[in-house]
Protein backbone atom coordinates (compact mmCIF):
# COMPACT_ATOMS: atom_id res chain seq x y z
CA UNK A 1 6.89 11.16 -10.66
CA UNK A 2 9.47 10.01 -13.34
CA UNK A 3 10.44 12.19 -15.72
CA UNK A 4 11.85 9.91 -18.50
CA UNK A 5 11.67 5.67 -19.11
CA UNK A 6 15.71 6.18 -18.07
CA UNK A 7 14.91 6.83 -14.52
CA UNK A 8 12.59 3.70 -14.24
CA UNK A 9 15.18 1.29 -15.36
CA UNK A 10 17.92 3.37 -13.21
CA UNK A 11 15.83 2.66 -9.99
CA UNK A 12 15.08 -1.07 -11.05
CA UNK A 13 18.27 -1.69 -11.56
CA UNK A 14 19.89 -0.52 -8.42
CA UNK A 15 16.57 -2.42 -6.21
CA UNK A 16 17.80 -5.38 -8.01
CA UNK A 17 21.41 -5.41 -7.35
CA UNK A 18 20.61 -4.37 -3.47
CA UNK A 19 18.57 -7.30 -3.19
CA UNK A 20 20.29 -10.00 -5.33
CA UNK A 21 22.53 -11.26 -2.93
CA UNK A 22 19.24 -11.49 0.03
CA UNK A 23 17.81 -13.50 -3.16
CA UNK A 24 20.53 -15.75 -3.62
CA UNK A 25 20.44 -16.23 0.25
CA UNK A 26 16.73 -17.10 0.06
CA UNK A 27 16.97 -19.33 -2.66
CA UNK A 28 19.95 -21.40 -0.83
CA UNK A 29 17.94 -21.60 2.13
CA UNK A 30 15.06 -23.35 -0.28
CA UNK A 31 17.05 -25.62 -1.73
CA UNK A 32 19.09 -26.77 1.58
CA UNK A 33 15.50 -27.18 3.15
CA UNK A 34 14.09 -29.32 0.21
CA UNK A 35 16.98 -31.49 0.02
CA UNK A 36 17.22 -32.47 3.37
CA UNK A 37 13.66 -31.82 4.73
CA UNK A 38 11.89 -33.13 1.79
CA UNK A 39 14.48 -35.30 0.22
CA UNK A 40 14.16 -33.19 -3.22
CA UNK A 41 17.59 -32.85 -4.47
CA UNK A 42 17.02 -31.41 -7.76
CA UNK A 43 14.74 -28.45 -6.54
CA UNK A 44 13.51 -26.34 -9.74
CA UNK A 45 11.75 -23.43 -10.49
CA UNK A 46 7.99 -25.47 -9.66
CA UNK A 47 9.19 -26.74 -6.82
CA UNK A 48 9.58 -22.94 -5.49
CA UNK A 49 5.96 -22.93 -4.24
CA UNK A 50 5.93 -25.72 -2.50
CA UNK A 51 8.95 -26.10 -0.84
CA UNK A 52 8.50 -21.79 0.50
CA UNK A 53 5.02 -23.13 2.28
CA UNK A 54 6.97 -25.75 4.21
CA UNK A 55 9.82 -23.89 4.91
CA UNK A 56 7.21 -21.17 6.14
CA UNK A 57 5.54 -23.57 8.23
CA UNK A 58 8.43 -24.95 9.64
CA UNK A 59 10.32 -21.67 10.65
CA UNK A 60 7.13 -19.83 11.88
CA UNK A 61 4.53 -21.79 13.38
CA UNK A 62 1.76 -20.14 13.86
CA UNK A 63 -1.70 -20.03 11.99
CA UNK A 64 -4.11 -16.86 10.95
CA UNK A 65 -6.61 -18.35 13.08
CA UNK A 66 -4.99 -18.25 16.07
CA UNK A 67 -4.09 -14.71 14.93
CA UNK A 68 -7.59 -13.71 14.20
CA UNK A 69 -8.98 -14.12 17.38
CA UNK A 70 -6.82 -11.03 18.80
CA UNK A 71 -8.17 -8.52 16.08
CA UNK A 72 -12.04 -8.24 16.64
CA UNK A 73 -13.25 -5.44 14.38
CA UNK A 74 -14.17 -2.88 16.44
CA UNK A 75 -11.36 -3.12 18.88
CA UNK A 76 -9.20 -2.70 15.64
CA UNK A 77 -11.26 -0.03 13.88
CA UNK A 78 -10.93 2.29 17.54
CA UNK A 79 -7.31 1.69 17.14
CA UNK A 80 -7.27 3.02 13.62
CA UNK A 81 -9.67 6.28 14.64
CA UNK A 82 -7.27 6.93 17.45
CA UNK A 83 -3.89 6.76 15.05
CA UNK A 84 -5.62 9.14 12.37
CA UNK A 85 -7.04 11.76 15.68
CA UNK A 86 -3.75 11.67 17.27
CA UNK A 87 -1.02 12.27 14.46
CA UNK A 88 -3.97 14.32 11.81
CA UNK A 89 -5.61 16.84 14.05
CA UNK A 90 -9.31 15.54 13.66
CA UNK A 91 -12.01 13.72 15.04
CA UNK A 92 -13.87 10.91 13.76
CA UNK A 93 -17.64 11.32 15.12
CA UNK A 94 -21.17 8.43 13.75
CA UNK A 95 -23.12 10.26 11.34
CA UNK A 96 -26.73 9.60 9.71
CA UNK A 97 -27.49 9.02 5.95
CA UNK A 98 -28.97 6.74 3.99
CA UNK A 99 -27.15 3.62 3.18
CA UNK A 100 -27.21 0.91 0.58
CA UNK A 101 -27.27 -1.60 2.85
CA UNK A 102 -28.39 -2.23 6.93
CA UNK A 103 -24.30 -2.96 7.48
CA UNK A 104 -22.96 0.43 6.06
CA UNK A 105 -22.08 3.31 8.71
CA UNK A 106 -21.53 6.51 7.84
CA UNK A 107 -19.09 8.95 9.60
CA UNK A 108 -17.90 12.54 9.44
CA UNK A 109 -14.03 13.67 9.90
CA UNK A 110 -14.14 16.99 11.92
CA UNK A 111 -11.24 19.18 12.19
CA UNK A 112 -9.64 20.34 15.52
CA UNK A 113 -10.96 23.99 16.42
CA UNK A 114 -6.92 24.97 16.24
CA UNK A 115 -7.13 23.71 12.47
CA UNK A 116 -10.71 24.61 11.71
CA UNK A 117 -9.63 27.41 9.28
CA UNK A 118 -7.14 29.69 7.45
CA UNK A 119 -4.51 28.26 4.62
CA UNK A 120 -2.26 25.44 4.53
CA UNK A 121 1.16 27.27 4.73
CA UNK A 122 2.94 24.79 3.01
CA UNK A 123 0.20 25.43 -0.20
CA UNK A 124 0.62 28.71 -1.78
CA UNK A 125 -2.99 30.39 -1.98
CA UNK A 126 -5.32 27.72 -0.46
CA UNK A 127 -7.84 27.22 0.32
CA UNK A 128 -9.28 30.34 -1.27
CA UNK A 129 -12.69 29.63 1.35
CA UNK A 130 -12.45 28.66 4.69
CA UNK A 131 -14.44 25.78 6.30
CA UNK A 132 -17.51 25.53 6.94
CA UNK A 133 -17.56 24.93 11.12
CA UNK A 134 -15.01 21.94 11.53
CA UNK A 135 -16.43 19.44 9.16
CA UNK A 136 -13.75 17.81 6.74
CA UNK A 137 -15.59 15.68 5.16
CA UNK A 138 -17.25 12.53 5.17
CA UNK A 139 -17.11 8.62 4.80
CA UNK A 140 -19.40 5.28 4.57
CA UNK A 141 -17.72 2.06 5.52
CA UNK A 142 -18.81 -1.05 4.12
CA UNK A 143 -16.69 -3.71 5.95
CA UNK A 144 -18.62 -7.50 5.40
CA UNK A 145 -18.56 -9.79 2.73
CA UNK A 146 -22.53 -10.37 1.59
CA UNK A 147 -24.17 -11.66 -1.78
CA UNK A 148 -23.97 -10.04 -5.12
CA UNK A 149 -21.52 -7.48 -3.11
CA UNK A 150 -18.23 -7.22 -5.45
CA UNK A 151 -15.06 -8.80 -4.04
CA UNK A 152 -12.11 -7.26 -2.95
CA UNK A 153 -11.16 -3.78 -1.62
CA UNK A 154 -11.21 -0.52 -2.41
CA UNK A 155 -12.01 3.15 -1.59
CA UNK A 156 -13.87 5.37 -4.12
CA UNK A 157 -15.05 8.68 -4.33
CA UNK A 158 -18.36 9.98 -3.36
CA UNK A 159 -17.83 13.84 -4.49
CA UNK A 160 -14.40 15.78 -4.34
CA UNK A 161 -13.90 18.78 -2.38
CA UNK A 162 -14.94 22.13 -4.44
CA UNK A 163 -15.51 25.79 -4.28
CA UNK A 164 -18.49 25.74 -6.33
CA UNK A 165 -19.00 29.04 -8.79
CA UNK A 166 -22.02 29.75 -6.06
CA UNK A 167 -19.73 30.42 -3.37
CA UNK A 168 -20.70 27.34 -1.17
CA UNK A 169 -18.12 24.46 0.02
CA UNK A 170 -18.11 21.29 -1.28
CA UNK A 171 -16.84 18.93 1.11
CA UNK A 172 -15.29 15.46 -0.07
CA UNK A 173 -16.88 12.08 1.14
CA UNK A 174 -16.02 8.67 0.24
CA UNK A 175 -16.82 5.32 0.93
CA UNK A 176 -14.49 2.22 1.97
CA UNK A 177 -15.04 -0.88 1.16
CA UNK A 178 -13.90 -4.65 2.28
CA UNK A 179 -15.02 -8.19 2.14
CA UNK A 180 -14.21 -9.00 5.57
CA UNK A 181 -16.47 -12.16 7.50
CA UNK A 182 -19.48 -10.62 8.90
CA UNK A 183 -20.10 -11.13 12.63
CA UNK A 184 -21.52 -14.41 14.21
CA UNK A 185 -24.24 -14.65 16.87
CA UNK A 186 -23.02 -12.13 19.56
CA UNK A 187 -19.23 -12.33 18.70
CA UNK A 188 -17.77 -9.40 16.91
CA UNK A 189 -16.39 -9.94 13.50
CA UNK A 190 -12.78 -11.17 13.58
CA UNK A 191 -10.05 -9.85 11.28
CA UNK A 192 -6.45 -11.93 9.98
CA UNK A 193 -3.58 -9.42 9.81
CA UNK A 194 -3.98 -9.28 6.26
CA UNK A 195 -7.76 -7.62 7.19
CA UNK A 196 -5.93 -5.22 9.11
CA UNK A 197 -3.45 -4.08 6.21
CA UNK A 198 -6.20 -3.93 4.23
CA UNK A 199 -8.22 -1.49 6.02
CA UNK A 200 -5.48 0.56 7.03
CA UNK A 201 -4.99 0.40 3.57
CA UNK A 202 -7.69 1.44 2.16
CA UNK A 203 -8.40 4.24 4.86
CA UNK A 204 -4.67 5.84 3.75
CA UNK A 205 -6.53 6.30 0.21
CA UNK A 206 -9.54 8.27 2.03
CA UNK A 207 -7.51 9.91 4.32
CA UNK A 208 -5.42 11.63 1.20
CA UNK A 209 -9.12 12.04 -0.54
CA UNK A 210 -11.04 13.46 2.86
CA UNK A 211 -8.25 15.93 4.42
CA UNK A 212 -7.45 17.73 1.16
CA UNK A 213 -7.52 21.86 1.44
CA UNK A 214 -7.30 21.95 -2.08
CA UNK A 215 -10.82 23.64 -3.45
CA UNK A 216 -9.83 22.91 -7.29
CA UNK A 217 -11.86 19.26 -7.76
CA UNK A 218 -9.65 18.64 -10.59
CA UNK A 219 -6.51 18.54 -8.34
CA UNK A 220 -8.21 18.06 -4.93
CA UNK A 221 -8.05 15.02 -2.61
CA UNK A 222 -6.67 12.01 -5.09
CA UNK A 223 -7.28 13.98 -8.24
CA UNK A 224 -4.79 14.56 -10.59
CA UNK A 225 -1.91 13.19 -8.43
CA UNK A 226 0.60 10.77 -10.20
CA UNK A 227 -0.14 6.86 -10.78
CA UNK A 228 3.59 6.78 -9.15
CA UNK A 229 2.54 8.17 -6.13
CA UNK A 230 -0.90 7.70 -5.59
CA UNK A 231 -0.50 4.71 -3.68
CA UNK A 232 2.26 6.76 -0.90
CA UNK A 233 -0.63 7.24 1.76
CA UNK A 234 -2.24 4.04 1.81
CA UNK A 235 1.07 2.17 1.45
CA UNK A 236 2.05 4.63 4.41
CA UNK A 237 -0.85 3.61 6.60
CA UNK A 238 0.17 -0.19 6.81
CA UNK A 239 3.26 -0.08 8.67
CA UNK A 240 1.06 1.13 11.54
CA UNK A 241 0.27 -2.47 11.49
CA UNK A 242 3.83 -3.44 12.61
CA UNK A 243 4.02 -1.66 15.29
CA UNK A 244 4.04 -3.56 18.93
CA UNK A 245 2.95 -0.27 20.54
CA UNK A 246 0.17 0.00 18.10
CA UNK A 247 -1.04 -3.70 18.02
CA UNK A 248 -0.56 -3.97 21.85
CA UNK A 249 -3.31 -1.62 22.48
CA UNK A 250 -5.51 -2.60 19.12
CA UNK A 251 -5.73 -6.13 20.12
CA UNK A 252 -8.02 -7.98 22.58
CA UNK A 253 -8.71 -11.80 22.34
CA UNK A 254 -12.55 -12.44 21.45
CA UNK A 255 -12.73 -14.75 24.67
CA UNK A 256 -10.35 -13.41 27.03
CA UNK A 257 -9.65 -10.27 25.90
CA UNK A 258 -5.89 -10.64 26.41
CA UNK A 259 -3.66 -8.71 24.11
CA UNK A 260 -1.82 -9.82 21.51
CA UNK A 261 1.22 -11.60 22.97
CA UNK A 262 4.50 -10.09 22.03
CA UNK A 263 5.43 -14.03 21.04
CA UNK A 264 3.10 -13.81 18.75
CA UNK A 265 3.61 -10.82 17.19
CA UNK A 266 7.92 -11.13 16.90
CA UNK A 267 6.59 -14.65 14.57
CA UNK A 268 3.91 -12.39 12.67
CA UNK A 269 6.78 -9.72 12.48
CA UNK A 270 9.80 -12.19 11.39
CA UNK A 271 7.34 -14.16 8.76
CA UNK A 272 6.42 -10.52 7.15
CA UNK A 273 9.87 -10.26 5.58
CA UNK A 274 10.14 -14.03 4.82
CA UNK A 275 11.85 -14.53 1.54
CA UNK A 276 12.05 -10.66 0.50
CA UNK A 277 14.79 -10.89 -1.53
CA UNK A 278 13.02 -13.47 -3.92
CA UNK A 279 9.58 -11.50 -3.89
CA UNK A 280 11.82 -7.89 -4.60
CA UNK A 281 13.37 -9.73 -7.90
CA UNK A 282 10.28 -10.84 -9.00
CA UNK A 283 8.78 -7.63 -9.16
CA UNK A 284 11.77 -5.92 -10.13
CA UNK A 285 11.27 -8.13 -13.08
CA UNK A 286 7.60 -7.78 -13.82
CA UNK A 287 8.75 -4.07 -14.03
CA UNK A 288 11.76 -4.06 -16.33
CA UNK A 289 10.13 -6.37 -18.70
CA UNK A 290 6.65 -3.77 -18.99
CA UNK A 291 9.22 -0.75 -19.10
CA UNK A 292 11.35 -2.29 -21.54
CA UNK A 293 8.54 -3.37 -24.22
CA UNK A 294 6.59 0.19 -23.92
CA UNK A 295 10.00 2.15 -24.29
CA UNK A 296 10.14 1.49 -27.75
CA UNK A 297 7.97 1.36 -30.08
CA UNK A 298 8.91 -1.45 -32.58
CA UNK A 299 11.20 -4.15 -32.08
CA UNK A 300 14.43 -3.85 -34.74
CA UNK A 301 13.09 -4.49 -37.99
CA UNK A 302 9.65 -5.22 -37.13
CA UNK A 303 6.50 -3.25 -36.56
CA UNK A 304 4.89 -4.43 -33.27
CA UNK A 305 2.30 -6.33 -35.01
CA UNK A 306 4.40 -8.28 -37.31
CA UNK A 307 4.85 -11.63 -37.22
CA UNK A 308 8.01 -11.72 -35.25
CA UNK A 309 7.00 -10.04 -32.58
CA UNK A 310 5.75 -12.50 -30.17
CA UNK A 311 9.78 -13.58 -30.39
CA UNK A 312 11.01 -9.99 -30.08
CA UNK A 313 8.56 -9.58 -26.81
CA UNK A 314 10.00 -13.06 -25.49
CA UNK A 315 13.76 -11.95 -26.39
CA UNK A 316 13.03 -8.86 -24.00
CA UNK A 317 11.70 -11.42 -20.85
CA UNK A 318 14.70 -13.98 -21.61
CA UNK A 319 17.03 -10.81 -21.42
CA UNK A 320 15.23 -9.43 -18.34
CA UNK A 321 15.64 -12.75 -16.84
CA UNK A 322 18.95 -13.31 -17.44
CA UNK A 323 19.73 -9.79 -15.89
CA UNK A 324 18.12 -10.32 -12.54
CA UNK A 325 17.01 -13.99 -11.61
CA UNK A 326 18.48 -16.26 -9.67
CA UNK A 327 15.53 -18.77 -9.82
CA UNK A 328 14.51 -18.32 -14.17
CA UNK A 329 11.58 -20.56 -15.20
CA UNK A 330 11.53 -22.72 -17.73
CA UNK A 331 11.75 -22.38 -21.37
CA UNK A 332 8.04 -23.22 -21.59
CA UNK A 333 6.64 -20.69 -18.88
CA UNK A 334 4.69 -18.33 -21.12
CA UNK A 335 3.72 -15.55 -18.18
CA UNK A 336 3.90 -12.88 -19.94
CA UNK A 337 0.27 -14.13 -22.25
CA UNK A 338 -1.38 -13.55 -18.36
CA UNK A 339 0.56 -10.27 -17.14
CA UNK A 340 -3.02 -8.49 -17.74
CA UNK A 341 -1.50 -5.89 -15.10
CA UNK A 342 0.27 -4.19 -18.23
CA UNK A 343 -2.63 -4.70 -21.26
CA UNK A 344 -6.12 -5.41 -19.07
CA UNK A 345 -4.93 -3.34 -16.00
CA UNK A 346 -3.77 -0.03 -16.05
CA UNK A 347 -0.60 -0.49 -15.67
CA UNK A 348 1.34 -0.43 -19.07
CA UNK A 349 4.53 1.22 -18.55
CA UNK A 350 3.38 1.53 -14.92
CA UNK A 351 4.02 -1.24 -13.11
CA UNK A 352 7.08 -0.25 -11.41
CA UNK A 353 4.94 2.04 -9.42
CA UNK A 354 4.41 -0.53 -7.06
CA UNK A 355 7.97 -0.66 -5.89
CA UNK A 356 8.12 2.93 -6.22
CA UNK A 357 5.25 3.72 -3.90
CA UNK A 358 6.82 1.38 -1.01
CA UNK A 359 9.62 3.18 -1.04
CA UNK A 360 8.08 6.73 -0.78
CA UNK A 361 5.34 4.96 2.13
CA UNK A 362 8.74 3.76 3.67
CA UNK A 363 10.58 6.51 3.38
CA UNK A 364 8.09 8.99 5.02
CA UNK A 365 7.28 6.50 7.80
CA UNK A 366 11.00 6.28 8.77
CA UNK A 367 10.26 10.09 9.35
CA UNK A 368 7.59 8.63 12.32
CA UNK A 369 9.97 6.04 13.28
CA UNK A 370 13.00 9.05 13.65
CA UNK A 371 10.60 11.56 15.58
CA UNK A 372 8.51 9.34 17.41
CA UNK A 373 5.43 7.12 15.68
CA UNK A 374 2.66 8.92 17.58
CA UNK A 375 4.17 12.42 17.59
CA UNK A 376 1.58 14.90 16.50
CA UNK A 377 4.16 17.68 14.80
CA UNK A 378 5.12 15.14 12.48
CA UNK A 379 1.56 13.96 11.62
CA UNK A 380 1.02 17.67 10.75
CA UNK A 381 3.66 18.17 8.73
CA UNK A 382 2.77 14.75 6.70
CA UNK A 383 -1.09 16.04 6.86
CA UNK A 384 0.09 19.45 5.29
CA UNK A 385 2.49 18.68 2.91
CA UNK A 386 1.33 15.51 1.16
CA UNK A 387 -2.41 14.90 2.62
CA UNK A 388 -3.56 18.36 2.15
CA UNK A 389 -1.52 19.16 -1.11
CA UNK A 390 -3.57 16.37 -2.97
CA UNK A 391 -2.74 16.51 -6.63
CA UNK A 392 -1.93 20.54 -6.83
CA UNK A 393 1.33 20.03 -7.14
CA UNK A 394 4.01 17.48 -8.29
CA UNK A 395 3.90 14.83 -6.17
CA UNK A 396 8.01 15.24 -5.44
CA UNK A 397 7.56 18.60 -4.11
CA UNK A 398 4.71 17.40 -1.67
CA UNK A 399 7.34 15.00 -0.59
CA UNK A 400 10.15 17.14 -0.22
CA UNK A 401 8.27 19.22 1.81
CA UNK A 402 7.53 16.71 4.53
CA UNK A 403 10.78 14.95 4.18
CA UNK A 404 13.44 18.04 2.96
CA UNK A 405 14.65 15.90 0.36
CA UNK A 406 14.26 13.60 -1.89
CA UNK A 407 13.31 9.98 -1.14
CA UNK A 408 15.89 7.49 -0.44
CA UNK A 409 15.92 3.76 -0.87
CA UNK A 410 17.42 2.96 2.29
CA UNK A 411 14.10 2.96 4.58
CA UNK A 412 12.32 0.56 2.42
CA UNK A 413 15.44 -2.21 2.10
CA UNK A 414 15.73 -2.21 6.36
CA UNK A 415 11.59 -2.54 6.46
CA UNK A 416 11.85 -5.90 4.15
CA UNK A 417 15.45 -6.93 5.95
CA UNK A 418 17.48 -5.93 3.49
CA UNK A 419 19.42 -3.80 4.81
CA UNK A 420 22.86 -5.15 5.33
């Protein structure tokens, strides 16, 4: 969404001086609690680790287990099919297919018999064919860890939505995919928070593949939308997760079946933004240093494999460092020879996009928070303008149609506690 290296290092610039003085705050609050907690007066840069889990501890006492026996899986995956019916105008029904695995379901997305046809207004010519019935598309959902499965998660494509040259519909399907713990005996599997961010996650990604109305594959669904912005909808999906009026109703203790208590949850909530400023410097570095060494070419008087230019790379991190730390590491550190984000990763002259995406997610959430989290005209306009829109357009225009503007910082700093 960028249109020049300039703008990057404009918006990581002003992130970091918003949240400098939350990380000098943070970093006072480390060093107070390791000198007289711990007795470690001279606190240093690897000290930092140790001394946040204590301080953590101490401050917010509560452990994932205890956590994890509120979220059983299919109390939590009802609350997430509710949240998607009720704000995107669809259903979510069990469907049959053959699966990889005895674990994997398979589900279809149908469409609302208000929204079953006729063109996205907010998409100029689409879709040239109109659904077939109400179906939107499809998904399998692989939730459990198991052996030989891959670790970690992600949502991929099955097949795009298409108008094939033979006149028929092509509708999209994907399949979602976690390592959560699998189910013991007759108990249902149990999720941490983290789980629950994950698949809400991961289901933004198929959402933004499954409810496209675009029929072009090479721009439907995720296709062809911006590295900068691809990661709005499932960054979007998570603050669901920090919602009392959401989690109230998606949680049920394994045993009792109690709720979550709303103790529980303001710890959980007050933990979530626990040393923000810190964590927002630290990427704001990662990010200036990747910009900075792919915005030129050659360092001065070098090419970029001479042999100075291991020192010109480090000259850029010291500068970087001395720009927007508050906590630097030591002379010796040598992170940048493991930053594989930026040369293993995808994301050379990309990383920013993190950042970038939490504040668009924020951003459009705080239009939710404004109108009302579970208000259905909103979830349509979000559906039509950035769901639906896919990758046929700039990604800014998608989001100044749901938001009227361009996105604004400000939602993302009061989400993380920066705001004052």
């Amino acid at each position: 969404m960028a249109d020049s290296p300039a703008e990057v290092l404009d918006f990581l610039s002003d992130l970091a001086s918003r949240a400098r003085p939350h990380a000098e705050r943070d970093l006072a609050e480390l060093q107070e609690f390791a000198r007289s907690e711990l007795g470690l007066a001279d606190f240093q840069a690897w000290d930092h680790a140790y001394v946040s889990e204590k301080l953590k501890e101490a401050r917010y006492a509560f452990s994932d287990t205890e956590v994890k026996q509120y979220f059983t899986e299919p109390r939590v995956l009802a609350g997430l099919f509710r949240i998607i019916e009720t704000l995107f105008g669809v259903a979510i029904r069990p469907d049959t297919a053959e699966v990889w695995n005895e674990q994997v379901r398979f589900f279809r997305i149908e469409r609302n018999q208000a929204q079953a046809s006729g063109p996205n207004p907010s998409l100029e010519g689409s879709p040239t064919v109109p659904l077939v019935g109400s179906l939107v598309g499809h998904f399998y959902l692989d939730l459990y860890a198991r052996a030989g499965k891959r670790p970690g998660a992600w949502m991929d494509d099955v097949c795009g939505r298409w108008a094939r040259p033979e006149g028929r519909l092509q509708t999209p399907v994907a399949q979602l995919v976690c390592n959560f713990a699998a189910p013991v005996g007759d108990k249902p599997a149990l999720l941490s928070h983290d789980d629950v961010l994950t698949l809400f996650h991961e289901f933004g990604h198929g959402l933004h593949h499954m409810l496209t109305r675009v029929d072009d594959i090479g721009v439907s669904g995720i296709s062809g939308v911006e590295w900068d912005a691809v990661e709005l909808p499932s960054q979007f999906m998570e603050n669901f997760c920090w919602e009392w009026e959401v989690l109230k109703h998606m949680t049920a203790h394994v045993d009792t079946g109690e709720a979550l208590p709303r103790a529980l949850f303001d710890k959980m909530l007050a933990a979530k933004n626990f040393q923000s400023g810190l964590q927002t410097l630290r990427q704001v570095e990662f990010s200036l240093f990747d910009m900075r060494i792919h915005a030129r070419s050659e360092a001065p008087g070098d090419t970029p494999a001479g042999p100075s230019a291991a020192g010109w790379i480090q000259q850029v991190l010291d500068g970087v460092r001395r720009e927007v730390s508050v906590m630097p590491p030591p002379a010796f550190n040598r992170f940048q020879h493991s930053f594989s984000h930026i040369f293993a990763g995808g994301y050379a002259a990309g990383y920013y996009s993190y950042k970038w995406a939490e504040v668009l997610s924020a951003d459009a959430y705080a239009a939710f928070e404004e109108e009302g989290v579970f208000n259905p005209e909103v979830g349509r306009r979000y559906r039509e303008s950035i769901l639906e829109a896919g990758g046929s357009r700039p990604a800014m225009e998608s989001f100044k149609a749901f938001r009227g503007r361009e996105p604004r910082i400000d939602a993302l700093l009061r989400h993380q506690g920066m705001a004052g």
